[in-house]
N, C-alpha and C. Protein backbone atom coordinates (compact mmCIF):
# COMPACT_ATOMS: atom_id res chain seq x y z
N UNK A 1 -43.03 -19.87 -21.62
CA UNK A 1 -42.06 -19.21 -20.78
C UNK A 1 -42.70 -18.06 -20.02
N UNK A 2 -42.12 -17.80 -19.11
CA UNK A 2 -42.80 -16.45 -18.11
C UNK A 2 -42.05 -16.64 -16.72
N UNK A 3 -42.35 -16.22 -16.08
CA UNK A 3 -42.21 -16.19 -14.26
C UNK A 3 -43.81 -16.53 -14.09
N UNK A 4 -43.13 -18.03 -13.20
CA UNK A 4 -44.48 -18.25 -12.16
C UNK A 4 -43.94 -18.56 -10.58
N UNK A 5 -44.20 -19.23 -10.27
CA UNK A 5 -44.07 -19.83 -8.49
C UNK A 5 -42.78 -20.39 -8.55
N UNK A 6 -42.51 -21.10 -9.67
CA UNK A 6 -41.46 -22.21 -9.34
C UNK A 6 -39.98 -21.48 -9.50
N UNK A 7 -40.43 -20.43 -10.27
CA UNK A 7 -39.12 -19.23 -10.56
C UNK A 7 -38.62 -18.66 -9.17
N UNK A 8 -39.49 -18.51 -7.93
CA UNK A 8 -39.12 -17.83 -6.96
C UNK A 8 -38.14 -18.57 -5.91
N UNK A 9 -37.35 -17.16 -5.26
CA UNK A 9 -36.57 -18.21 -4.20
C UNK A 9 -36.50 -16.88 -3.50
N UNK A 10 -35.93 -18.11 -2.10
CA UNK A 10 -35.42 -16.73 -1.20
C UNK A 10 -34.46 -17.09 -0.70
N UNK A 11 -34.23 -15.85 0.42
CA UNK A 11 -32.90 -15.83 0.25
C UNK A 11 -32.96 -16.14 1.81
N UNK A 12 -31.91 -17.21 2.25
CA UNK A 12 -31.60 -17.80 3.69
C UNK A 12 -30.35 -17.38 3.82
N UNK A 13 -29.71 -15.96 4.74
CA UNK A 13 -28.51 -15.54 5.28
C UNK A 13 -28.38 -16.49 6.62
N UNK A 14 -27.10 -17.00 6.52
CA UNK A 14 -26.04 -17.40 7.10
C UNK A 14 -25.46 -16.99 8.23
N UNK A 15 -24.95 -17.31 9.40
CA UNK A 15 -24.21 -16.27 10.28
C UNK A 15 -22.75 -16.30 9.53
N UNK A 16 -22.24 -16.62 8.64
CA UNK A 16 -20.87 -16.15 8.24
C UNK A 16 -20.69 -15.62 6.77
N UNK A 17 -22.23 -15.33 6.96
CA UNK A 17 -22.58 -13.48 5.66
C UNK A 17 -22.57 -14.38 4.35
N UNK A 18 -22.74 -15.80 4.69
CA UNK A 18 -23.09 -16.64 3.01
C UNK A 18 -24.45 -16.79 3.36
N UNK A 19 -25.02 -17.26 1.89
CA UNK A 19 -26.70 -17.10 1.63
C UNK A 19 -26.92 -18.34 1.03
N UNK A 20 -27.90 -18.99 1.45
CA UNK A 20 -28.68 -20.06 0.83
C UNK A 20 -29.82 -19.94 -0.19
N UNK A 21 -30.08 -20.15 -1.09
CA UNK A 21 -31.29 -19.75 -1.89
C UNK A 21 -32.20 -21.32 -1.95
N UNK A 22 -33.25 -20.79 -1.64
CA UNK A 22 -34.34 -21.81 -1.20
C UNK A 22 -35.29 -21.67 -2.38
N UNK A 23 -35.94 -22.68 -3.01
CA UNK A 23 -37.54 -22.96 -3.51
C UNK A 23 -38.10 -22.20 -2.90
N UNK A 24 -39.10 -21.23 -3.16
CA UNK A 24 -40.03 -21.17 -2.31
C UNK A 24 -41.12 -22.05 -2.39
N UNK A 25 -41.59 -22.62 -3.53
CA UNK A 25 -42.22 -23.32 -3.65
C UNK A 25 -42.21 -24.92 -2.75
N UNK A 26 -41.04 -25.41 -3.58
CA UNK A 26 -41.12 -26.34 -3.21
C UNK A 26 -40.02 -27.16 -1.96
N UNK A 27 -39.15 -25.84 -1.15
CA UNK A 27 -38.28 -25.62 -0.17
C UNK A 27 -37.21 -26.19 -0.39
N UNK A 28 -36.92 -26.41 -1.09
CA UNK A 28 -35.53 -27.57 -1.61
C UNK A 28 -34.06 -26.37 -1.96
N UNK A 29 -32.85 -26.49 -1.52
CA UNK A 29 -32.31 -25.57 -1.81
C UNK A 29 -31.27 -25.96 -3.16
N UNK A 30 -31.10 -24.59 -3.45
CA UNK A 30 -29.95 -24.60 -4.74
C UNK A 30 -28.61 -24.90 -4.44
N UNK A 31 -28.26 -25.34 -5.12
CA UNK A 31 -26.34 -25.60 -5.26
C UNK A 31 -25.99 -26.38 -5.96
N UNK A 32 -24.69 -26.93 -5.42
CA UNK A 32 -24.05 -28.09 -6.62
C UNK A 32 -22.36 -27.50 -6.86
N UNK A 33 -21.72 -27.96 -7.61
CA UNK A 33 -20.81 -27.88 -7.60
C UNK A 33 -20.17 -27.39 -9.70
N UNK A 34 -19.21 -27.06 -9.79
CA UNK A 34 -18.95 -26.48 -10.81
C UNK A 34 -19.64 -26.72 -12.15
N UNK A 35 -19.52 -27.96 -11.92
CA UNK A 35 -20.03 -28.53 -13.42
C UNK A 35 -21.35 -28.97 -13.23
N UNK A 36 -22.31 -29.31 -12.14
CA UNK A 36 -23.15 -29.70 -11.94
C UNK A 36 -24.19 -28.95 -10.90
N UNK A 37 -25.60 -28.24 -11.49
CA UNK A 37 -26.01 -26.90 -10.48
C UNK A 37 -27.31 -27.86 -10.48
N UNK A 38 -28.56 -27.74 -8.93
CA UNK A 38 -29.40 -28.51 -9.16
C UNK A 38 -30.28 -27.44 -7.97
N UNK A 39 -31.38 -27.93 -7.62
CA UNK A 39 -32.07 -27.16 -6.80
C UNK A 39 -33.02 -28.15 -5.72
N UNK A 40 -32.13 -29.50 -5.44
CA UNK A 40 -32.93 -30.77 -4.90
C UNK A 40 -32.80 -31.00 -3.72
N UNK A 41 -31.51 -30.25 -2.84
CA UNK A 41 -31.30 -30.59 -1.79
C UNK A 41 -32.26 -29.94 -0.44
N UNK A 42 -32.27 -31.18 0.45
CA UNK A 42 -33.45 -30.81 1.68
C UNK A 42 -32.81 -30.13 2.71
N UNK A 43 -31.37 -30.30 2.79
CA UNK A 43 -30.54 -29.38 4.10
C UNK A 43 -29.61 -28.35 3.35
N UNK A 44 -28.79 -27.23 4.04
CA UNK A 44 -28.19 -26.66 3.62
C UNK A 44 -26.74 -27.86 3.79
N UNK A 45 -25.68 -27.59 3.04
CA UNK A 45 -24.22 -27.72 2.93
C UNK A 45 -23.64 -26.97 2.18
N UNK A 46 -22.39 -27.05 2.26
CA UNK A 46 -21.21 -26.20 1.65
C UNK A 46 -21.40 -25.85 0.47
N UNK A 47 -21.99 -27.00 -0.25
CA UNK A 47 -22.27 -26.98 -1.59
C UNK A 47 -23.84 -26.17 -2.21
N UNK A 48 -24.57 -25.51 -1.37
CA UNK A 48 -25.58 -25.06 -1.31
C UNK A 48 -25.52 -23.41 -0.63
N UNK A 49 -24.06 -22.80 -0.55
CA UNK A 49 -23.98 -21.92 0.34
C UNK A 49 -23.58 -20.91 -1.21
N UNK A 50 -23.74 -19.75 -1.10
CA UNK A 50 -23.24 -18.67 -1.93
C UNK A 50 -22.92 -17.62 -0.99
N UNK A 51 -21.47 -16.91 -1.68
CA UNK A 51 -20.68 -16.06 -0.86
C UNK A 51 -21.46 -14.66 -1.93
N UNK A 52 -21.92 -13.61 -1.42
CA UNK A 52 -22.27 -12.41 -1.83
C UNK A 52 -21.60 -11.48 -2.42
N UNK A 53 -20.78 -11.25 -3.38
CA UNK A 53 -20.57 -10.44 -4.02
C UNK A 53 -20.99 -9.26 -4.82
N UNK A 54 -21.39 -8.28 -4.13
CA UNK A 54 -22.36 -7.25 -4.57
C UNK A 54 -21.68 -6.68 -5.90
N UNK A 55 -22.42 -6.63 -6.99
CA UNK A 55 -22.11 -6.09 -8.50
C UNK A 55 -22.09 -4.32 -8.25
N UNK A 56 -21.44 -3.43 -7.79
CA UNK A 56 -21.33 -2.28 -7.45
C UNK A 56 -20.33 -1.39 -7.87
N UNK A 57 -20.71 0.03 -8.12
CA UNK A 57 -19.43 0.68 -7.77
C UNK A 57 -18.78 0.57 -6.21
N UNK A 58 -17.52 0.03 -6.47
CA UNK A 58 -17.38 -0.20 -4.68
C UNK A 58 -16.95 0.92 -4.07
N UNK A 59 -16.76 2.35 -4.47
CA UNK A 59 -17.64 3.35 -3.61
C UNK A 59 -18.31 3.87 -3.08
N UNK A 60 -18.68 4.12 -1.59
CA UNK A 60 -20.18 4.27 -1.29
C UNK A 60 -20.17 5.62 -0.34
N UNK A 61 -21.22 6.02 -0.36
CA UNK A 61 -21.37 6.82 1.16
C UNK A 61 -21.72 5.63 2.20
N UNK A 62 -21.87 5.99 3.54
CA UNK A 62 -22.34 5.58 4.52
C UNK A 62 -22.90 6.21 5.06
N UNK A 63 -24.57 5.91 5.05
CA UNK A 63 -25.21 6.82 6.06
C UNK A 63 -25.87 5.74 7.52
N UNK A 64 -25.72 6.78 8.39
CA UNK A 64 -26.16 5.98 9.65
C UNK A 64 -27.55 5.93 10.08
N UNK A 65 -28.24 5.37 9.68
CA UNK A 65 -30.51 5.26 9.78
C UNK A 65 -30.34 6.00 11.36
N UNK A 66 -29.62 6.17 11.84
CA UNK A 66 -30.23 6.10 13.52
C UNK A 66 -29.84 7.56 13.46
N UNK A 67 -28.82 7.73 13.37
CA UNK A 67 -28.64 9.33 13.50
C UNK A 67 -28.91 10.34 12.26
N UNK A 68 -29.31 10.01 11.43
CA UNK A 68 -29.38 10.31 10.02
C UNK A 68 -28.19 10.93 9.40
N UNK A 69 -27.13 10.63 9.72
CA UNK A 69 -25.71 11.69 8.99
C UNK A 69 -24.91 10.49 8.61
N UNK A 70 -23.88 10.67 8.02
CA UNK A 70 -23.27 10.30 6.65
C UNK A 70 -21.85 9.77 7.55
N UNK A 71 -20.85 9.10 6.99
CA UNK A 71 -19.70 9.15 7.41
C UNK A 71 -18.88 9.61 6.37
N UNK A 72 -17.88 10.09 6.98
CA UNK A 72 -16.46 10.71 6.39
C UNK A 72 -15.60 10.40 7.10
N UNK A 73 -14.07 10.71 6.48
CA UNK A 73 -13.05 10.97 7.37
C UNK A 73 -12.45 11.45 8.06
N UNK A 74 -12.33 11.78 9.01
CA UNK A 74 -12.22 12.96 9.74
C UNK A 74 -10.33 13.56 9.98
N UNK A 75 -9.41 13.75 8.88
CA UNK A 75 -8.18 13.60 9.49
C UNK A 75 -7.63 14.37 10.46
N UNK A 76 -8.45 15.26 10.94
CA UNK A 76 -7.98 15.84 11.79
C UNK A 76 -7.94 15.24 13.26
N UNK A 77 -9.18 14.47 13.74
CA UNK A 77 -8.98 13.12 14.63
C UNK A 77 -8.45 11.84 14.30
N UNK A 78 -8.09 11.41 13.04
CA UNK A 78 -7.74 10.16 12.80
C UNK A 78 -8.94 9.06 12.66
N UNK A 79 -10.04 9.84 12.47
CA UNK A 79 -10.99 8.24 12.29
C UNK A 79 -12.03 8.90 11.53
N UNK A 80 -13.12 7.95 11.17
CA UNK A 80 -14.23 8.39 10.90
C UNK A 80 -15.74 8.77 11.66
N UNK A 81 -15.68 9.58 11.05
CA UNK A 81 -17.32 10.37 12.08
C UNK A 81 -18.35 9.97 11.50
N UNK A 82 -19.24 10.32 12.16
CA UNK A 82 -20.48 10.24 11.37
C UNK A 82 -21.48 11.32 11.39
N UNK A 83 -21.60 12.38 11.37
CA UNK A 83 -21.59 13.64 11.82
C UNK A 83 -21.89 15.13 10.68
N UNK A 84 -22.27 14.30 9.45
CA UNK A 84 -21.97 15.42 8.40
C UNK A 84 -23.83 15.38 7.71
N UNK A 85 -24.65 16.04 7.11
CA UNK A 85 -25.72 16.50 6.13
C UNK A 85 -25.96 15.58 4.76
N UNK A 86 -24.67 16.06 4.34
CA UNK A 86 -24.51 16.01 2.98
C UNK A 86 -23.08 15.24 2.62
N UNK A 87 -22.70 14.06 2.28
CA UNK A 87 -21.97 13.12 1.59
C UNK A 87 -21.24 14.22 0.98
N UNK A 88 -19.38 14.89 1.32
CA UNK A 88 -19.33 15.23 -0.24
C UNK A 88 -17.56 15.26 0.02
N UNK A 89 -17.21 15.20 -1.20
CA UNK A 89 -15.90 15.12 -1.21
C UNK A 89 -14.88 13.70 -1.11
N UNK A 90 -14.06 13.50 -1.58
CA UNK A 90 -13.35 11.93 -1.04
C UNK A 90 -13.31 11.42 -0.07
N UNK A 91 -13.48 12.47 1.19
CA UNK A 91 -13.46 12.19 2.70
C UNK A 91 -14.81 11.38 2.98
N UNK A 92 -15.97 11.32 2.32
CA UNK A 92 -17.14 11.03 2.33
C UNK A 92 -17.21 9.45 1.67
N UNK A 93 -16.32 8.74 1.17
CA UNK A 93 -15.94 7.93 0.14
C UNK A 93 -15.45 6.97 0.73
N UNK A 94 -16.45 6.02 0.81
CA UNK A 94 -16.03 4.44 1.37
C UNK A 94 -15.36 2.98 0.55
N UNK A 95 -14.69 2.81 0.10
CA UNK A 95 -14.47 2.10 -1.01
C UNK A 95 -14.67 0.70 -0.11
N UNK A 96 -15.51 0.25 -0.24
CA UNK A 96 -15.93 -1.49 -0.18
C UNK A 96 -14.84 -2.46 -0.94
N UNK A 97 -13.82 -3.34 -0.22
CA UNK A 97 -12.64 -4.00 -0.83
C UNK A 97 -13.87 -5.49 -0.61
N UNK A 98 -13.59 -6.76 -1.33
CA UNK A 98 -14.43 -7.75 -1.23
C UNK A 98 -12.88 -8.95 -0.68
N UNK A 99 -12.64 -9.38 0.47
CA UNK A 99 -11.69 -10.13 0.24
C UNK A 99 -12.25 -11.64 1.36
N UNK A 100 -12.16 -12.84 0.23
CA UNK A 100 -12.40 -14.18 0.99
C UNK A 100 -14.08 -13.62 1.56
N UNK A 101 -14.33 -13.50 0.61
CA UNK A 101 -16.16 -13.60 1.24
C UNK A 101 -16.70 -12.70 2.36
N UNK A 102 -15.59 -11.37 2.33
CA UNK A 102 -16.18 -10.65 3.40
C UNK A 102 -15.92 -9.24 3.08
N UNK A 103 -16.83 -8.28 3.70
CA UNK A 103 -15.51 -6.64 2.62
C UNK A 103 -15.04 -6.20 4.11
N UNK A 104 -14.14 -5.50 3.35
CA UNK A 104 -13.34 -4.32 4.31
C UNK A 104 -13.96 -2.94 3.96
N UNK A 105 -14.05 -1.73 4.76
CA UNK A 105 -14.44 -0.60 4.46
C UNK A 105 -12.73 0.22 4.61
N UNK A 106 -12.72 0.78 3.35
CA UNK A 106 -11.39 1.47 2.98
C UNK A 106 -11.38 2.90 2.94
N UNK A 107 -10.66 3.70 3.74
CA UNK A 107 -11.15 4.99 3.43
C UNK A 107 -10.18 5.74 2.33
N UNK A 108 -10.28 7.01 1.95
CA UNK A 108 -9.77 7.69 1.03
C UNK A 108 -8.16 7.61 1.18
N UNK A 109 -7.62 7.07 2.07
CA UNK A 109 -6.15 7.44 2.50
C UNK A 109 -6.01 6.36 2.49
N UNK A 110 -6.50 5.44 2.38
CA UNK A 110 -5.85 3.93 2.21
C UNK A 110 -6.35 2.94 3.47
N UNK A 111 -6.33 3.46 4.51
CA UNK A 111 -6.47 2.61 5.46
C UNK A 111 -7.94 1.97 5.85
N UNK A 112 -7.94 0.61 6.89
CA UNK A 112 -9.05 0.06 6.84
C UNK A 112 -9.70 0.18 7.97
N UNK A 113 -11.53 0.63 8.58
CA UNK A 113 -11.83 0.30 9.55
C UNK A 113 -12.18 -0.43 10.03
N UNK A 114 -11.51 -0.60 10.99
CA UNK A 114 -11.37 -1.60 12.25
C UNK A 114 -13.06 -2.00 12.93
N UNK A 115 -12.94 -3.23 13.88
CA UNK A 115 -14.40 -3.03 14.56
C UNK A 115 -14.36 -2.80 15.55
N UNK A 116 -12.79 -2.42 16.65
CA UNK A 116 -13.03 -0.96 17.29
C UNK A 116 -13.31 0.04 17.02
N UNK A 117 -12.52 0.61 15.63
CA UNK A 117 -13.52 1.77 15.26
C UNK A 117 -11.90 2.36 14.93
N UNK A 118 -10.63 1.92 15.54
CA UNK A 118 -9.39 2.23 14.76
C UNK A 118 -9.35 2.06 13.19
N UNK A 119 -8.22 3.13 12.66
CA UNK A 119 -8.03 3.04 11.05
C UNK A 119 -6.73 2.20 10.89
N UNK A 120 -6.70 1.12 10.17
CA UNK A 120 -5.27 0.16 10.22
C UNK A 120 -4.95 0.55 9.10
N UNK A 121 -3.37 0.27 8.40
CA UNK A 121 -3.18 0.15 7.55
C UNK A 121 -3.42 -0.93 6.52
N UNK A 122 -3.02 -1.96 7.27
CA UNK A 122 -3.87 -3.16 6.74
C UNK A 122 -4.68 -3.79 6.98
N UNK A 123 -5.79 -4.70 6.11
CA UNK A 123 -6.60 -5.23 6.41
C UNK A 123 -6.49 -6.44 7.07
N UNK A 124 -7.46 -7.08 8.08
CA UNK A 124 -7.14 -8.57 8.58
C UNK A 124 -8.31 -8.98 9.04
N UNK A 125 -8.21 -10.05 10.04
CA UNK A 125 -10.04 -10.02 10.78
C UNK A 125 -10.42 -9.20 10.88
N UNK A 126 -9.99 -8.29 11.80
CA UNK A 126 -10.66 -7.17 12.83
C UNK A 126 -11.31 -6.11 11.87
N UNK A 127 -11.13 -6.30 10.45
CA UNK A 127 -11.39 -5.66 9.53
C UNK A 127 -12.50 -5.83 8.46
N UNK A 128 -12.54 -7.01 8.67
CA UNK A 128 -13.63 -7.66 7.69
C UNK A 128 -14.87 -8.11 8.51
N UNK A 129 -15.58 -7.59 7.36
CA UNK A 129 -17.31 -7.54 8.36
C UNK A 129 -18.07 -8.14 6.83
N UNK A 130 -19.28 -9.04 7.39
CA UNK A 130 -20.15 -9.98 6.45
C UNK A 130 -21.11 -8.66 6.47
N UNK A 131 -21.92 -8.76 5.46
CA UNK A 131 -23.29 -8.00 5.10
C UNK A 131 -24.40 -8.63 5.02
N UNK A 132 -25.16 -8.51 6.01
CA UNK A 132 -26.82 -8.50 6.41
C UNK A 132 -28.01 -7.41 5.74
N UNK A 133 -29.08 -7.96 5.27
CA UNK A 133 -30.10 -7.47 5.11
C UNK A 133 -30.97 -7.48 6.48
N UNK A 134 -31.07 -5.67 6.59
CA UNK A 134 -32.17 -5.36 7.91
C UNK A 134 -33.38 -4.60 8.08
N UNK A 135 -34.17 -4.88 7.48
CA UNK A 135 -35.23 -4.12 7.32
C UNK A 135 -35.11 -3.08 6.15
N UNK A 136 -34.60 -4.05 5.18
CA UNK A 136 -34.28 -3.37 3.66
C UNK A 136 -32.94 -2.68 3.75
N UNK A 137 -32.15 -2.18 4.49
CA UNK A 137 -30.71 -1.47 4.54
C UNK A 137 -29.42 -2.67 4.76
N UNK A 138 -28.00 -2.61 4.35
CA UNK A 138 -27.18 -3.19 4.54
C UNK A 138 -26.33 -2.94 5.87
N UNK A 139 -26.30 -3.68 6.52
CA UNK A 139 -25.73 -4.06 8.07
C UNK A 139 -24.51 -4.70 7.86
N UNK A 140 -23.10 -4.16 8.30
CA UNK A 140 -21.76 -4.77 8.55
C UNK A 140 -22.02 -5.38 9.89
N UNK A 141 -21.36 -6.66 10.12
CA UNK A 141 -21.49 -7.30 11.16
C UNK A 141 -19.85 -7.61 11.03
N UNK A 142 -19.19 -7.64 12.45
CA UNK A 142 -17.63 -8.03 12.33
C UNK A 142 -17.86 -9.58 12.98
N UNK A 143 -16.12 -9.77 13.03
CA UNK A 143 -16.01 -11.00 13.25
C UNK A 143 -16.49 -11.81 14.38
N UNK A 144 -17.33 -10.72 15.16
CA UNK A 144 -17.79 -11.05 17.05
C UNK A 144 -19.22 -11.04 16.82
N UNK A 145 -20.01 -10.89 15.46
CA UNK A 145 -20.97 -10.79 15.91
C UNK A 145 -21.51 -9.72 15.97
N UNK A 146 -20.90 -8.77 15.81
CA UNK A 146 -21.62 -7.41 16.73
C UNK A 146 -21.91 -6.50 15.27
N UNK A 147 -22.23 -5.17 15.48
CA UNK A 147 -22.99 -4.14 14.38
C UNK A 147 -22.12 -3.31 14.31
N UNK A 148 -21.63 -2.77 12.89
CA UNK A 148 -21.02 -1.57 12.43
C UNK A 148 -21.95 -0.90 13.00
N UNK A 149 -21.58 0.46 13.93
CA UNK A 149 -22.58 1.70 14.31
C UNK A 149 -21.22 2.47 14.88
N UNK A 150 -22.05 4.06 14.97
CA UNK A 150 -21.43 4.82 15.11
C UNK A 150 -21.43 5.01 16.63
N UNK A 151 -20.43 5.57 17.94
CA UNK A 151 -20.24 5.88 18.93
C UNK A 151 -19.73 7.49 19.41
N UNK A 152 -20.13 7.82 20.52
CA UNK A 152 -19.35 9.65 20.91
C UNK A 152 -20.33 10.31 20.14
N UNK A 153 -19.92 11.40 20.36
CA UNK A 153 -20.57 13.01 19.69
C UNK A 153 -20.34 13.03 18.24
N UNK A 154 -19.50 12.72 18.41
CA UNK A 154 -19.50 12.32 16.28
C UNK A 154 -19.37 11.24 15.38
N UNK A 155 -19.52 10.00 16.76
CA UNK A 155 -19.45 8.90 15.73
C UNK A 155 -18.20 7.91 15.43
């Protein structure tokens, strides 16, 4: 027993934020179905796809790589900024909801952001964004395709 070559896989993201896990060795991908798991198949299918469920506290900060500051809530404008040093307080507090294979970002007051950049009360498409690996950091992508990032003087 040990880890050698045949132990390794990687990981093939999806455009609809599911992941394929490949052989590396021998390129064949994993899947199968409930009762039956195998690692033989030469194309991806349905049955070869895994939806990401990150094992987390689903609280997070959010920090933005480009501008280096954090998001919070801002209630005095109604949305979130991105605009702050230091992460602190509930306002700073992103709660990651996981729903149908995609999360929502929830802020301290309940409501969800949007990928205009509005706070809804409830969640729906416009709300749910898949997660990408980008040069080692996690990337929200919404339902168009496009990048969670911050906009304006504060984000």
């Amino acid at each position: 027993d040990g880890y050698n070559s045949d132990c390794r896989f990687l990981i093939v993201p999806q455009s609809d934020g599911r992941w394929a896990l490949q052989s590396e060795q021998y390129l064949r991908f994993f899947g199968g179905s409930q009762d039956y798991l195998s690692c033989f198949a030469q194309i991806i299918t349905d049955a070869e796809l895994w939806a990401v469920h990150l094992a987390l506290h689903p609280q997070a900060n959010l920090l933005s790589v480009a501008r280096k500051r954090y998001a919070h809530l801002s209630k005095e404008d109604g949305e979130i900024a991105v605009d702050v040093n230091i992460p602190w307080g509930v306002e700073a507090l992103l709660t990651l909801v996981y729903l149908d294979g995609k999360y929502c970002l929830k802020t301290c007051d309940g409501r969800f952001l949007s990928s205009d950049g509005k706070l809804l009360k409830e969640s729906g498409r416009a709300t749910a964004y898949t997660l990408e690996l980008k040069c080692g950091k996690l990337a929200f992508k919404d339902c168009e395709g496009k990048y969670l990032s911050p906009m304006g003087p504060t984000g």
